[in-house]
Protein backbone atom coordinates (compact mmCIF):
# COMPACT_ATOMS: atom_id res chain seq x y z
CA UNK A 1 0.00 0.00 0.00
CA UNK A 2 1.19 3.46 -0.85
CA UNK A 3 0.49 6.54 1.62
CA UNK A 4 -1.22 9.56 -0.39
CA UNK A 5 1.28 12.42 -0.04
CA UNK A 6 -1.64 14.55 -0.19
CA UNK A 7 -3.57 13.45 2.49
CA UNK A 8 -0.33 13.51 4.74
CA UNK A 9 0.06 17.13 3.65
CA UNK A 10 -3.41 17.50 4.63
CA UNK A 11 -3.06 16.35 8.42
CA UNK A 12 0.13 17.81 9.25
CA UNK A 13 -1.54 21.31 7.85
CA UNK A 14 -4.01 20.32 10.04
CA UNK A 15 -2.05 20.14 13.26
CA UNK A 16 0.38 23.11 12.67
CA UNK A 17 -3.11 24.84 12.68
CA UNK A 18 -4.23 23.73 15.70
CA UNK A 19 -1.28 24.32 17.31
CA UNK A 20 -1.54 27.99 15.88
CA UNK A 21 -5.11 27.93 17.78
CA UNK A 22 -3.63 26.84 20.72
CA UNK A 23 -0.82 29.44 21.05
CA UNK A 24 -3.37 32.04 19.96
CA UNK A 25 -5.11 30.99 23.39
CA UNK A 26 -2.26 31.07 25.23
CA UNK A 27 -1.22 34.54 24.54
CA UNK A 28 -4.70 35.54 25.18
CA UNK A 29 -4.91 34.07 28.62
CA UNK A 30 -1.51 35.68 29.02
CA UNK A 31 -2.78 38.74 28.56
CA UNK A 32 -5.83 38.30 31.04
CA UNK A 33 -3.48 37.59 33.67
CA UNK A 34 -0.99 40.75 33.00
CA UNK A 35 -4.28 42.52 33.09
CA UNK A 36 -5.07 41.07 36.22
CA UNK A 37 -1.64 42.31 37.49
CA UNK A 38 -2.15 45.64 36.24
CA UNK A 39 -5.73 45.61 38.24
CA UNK A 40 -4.01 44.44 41.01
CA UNK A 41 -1.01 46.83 41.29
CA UNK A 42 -3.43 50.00 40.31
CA UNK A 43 -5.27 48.57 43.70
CA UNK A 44 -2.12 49.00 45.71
CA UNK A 45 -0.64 45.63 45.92
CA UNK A 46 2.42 44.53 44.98
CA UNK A 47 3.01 42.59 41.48
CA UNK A 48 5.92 40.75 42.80
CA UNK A 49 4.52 39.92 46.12
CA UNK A 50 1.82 38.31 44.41
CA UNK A 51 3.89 36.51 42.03
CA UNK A 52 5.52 34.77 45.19
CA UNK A 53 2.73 33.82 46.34
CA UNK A 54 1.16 32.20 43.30
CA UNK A 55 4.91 30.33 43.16
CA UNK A 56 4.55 29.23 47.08
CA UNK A 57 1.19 28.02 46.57
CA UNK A 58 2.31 25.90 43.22
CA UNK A 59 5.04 24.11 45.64
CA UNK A 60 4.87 21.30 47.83
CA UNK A 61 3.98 22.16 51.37
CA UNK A 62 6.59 19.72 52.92
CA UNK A 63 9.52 21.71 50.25
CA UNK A 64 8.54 25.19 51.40
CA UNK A 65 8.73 24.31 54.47
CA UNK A 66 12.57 23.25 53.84
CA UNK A 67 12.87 26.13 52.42
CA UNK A 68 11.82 28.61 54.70
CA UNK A 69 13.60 26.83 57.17
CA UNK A 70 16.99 27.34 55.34
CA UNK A 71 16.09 31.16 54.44
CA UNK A 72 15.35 31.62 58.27
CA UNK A 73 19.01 29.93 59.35
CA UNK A 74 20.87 31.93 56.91
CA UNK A 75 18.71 35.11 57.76
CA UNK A 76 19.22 34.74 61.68
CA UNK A 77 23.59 33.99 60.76
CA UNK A 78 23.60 37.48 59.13
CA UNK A 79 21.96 38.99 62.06
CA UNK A 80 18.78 39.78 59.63
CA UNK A 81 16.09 38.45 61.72
């Protein structure tokens, strides 16, 4: 059996479009959430302070916990805390 050329033309056209679609989406939603930001900081609150949150929150509990461990040890040796 031979493969039609055309029809793999067809479905790989096909994909690269949906993949189009897709980033489309993407940069939309990206957009949403830098306007989001933008709400936020016109509010009063702090872009970066949010954006550690949002990173905290993705982590594991047990891992930030480790971690602010560490960053309190090293913050109490330089006489910071």
């Amino acid at each position: 059996m031979k493969a039609n050329p055309d029809a793999a033309a067809q479905q790989l056209r096909l994909l690269i479009e949906r993949i189009e679609g897709i980033d489309g989406e993407i940069l939309g939603l990206l957009d949403d959430r830098n306007d989001v930001y933008q709400e936020a900081k016109a509010t009063g609150y702090s872009k970066k302070a949010m954006r550690d949150i949002i990173a905290r929150r993705k982590k594991d509990p047990n891992a930030l916990q480790e971690e602010q461990a560490i960053l309190d040890t090293y913050l109490t040796a330089l006489g910071m805390e």
